[in-house]
Protein backbone atom coordinates (compact mmCIF):
# COMPACT_ATOMS: atom_id res chain seq x y z
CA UNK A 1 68.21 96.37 117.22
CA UNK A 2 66.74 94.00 114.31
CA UNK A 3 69.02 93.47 111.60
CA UNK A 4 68.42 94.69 107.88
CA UNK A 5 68.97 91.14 106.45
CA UNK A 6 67.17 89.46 108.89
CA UNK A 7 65.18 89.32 112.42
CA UNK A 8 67.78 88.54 114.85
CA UNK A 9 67.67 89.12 118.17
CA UNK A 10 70.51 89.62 120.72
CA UNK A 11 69.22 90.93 123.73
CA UNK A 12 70.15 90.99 127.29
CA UNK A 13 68.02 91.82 130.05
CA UNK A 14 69.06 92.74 133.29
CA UNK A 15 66.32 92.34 135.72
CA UNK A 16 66.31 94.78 139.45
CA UNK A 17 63.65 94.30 141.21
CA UNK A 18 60.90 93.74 138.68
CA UNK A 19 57.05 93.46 139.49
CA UNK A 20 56.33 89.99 138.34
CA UNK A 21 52.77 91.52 137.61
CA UNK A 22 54.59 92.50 134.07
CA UNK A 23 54.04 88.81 133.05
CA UNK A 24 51.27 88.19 134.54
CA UNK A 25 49.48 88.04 130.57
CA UNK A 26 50.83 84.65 130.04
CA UNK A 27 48.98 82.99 133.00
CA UNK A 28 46.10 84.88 132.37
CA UNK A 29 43.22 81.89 132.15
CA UNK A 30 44.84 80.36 135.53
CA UNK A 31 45.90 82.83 138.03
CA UNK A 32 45.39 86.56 139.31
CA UNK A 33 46.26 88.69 141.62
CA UNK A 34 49.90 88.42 140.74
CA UNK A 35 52.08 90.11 142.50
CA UNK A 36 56.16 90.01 143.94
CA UNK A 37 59.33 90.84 142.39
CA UNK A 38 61.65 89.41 140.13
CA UNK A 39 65.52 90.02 139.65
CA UNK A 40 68.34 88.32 137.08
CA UNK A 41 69.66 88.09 134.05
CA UNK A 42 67.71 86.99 130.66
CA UNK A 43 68.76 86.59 127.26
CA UNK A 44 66.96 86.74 124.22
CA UNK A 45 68.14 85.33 121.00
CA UNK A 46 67.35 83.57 117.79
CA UNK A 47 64.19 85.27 115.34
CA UNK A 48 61.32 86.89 116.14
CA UNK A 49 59.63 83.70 115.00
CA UNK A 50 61.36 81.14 117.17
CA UNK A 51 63.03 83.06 120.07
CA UNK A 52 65.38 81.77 122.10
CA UNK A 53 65.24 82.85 125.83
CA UNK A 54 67.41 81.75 128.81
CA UNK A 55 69.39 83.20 131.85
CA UNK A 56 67.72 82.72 135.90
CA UNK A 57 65.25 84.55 137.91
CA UNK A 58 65.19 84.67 141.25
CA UNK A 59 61.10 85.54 142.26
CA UNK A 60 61.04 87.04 145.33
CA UNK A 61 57.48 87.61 147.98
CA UNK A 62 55.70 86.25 144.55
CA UNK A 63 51.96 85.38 144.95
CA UNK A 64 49.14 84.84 143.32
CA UNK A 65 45.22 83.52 143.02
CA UNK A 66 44.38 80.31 141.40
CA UNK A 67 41.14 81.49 140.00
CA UNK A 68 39.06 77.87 139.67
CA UNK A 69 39.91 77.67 143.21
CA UNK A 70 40.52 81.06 144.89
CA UNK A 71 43.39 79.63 147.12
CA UNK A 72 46.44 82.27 147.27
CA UNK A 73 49.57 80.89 147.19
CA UNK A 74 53.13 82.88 147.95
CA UNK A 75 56.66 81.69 147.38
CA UNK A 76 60.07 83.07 146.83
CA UNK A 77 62.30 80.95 144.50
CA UNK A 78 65.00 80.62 141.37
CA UNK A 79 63.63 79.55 138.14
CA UNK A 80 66.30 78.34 135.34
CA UNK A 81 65.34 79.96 132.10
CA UNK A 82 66.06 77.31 129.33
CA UNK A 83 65.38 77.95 125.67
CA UNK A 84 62.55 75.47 125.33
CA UNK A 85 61.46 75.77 129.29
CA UNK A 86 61.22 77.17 132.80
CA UNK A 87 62.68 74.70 135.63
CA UNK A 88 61.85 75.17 139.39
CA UNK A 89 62.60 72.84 141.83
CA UNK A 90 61.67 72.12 145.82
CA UNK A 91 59.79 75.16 145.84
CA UNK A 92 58.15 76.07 149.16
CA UNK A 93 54.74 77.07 148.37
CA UNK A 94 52.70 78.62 151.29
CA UNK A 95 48.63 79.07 151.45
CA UNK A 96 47.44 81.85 153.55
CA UNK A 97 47.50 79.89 156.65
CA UNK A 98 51.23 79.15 156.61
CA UNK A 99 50.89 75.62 155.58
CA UNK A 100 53.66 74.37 152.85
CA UNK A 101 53.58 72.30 150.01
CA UNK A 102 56.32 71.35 148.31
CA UNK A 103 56.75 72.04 143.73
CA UNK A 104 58.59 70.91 141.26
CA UNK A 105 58.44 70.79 137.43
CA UNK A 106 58.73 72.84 134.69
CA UNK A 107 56.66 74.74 132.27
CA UNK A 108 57.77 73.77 128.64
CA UNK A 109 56.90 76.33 125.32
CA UNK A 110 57.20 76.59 121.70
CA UNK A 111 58.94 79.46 120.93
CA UNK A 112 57.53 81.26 123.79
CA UNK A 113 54.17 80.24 122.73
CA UNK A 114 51.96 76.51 123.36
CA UNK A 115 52.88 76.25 126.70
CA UNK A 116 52.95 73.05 128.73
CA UNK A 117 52.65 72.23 132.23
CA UNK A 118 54.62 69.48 133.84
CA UNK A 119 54.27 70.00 137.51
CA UNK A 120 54.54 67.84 140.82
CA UNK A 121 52.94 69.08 144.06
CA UNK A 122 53.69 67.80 147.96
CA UNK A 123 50.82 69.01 149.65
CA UNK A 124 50.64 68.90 153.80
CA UNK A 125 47.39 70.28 155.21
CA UNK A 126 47.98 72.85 151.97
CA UNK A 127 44.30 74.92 151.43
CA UNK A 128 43.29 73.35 148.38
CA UNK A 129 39.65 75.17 147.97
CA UNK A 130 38.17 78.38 149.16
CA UNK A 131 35.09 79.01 147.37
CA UNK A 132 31.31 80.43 147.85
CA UNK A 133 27.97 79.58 146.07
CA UNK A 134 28.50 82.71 143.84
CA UNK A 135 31.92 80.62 142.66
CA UNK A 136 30.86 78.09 141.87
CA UNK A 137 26.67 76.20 142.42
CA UNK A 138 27.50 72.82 142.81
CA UNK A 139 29.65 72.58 145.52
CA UNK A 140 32.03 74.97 147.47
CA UNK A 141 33.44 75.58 150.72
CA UNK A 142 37.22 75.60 152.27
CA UNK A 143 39.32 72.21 151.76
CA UNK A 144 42.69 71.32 153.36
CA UNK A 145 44.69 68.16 152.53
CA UNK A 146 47.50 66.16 152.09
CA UNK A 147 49.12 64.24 149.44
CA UNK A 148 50.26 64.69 145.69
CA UNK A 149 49.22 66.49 142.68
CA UNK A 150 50.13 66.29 139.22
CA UNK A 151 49.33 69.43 137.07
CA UNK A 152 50.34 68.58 133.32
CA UNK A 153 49.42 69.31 129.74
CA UNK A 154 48.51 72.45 127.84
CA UNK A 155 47.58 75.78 129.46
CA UNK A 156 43.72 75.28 127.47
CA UNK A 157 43.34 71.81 128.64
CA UNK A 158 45.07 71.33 132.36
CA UNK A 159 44.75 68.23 133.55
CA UNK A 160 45.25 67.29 137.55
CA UNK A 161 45.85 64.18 138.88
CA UNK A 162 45.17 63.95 142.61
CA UNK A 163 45.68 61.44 145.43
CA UNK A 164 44.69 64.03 148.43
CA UNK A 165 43.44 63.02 151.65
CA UNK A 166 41.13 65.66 153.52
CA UNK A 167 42.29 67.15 156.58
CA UNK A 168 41.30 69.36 159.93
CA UNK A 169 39.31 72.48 158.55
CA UNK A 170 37.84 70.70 155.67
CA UNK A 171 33.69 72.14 155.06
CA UNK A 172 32.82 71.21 151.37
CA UNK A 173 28.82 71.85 150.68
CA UNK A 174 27.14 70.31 147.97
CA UNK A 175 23.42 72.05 147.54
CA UNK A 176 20.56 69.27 147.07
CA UNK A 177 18.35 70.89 144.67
């Protein structure tokens, strides 16, 4: 409960088996079709206006859609809750095909708010595009490849830096207009 003389919070939350589709509204603008489960302990402390949240999850079957590139990605893995951040690390990250690539970072906030992405990928023959015309005019198709990928800065302005080489499967089209 909130405190007469103040906005304190001093919460726990016991997580059972949680849809991971209830937080889905914080990676709105990057990813859909959310789905898996989520289980552990959180707590929530500090003000309403600078919340303090940290405990472990463990995400379990979670996958998703990154929307610029409709790939669909699935991992299960535990995530350390810090007050300022979220840490993963040697995450196995599966495309639809079965291949792996291999994550680790963290996502940093502000008082649950301005978040920041700080994320190294492993790729190895990981689906990297799977697009149509209707996606996207200037060039689509399915891409597989190999190599690194670093996702950083804010969630409006991501920024990837890529040194992928193309492998078996690879059809990108490029319409000549």
């Amino acid at each position: 409960f909130i405190l007469e003389h103040g906005d304190r919070l001093d919460f726990t939350a016991k997580l059972q088996k949680t849809y991971v589709k209830t937080f889905a509204y914080y990676l709105k603008d990057l990813v859909s079709d959310v789905n898996g489960i989520a289980s552990g302990e959180l707590h929530l402390k500090g003000s309403s206006s600078e919340p303090e949240l940290t405990g472990k999850l463990f995400l379990q079957r979670v996958s998703f859609v990154i929307d610029y590139l409709k790939t669909a990605y699935s991992f299960s893995t535990e995530v350390d809750v810090k007050k300022d951040r979220f840490v993963f690390k040697n995450v196995e990250l599966n495309d639809v095909k079965g291949n792996h690539a291999y994550v680790d970072g963290e996502i940093r906030h502000k008082n649950l708010d301005d978040f920041y992405f700080d994320i190294n990928i492993q790729a190895n023959k990981t689906q990297v595009l799977n697009t149509g015309p209707s996606d996207n005019e200037r060039y689509y198709g399915v891409a597989y490849a190999s190599g690194k990928v670093y996702i950083h800065g804010p969630l409006d302005y991501i920024v990837m830096d890529m040194g992928l080489e193309s492998e078996k499967g690879t059809s990108i089209n490029i319409p000549l207009i």
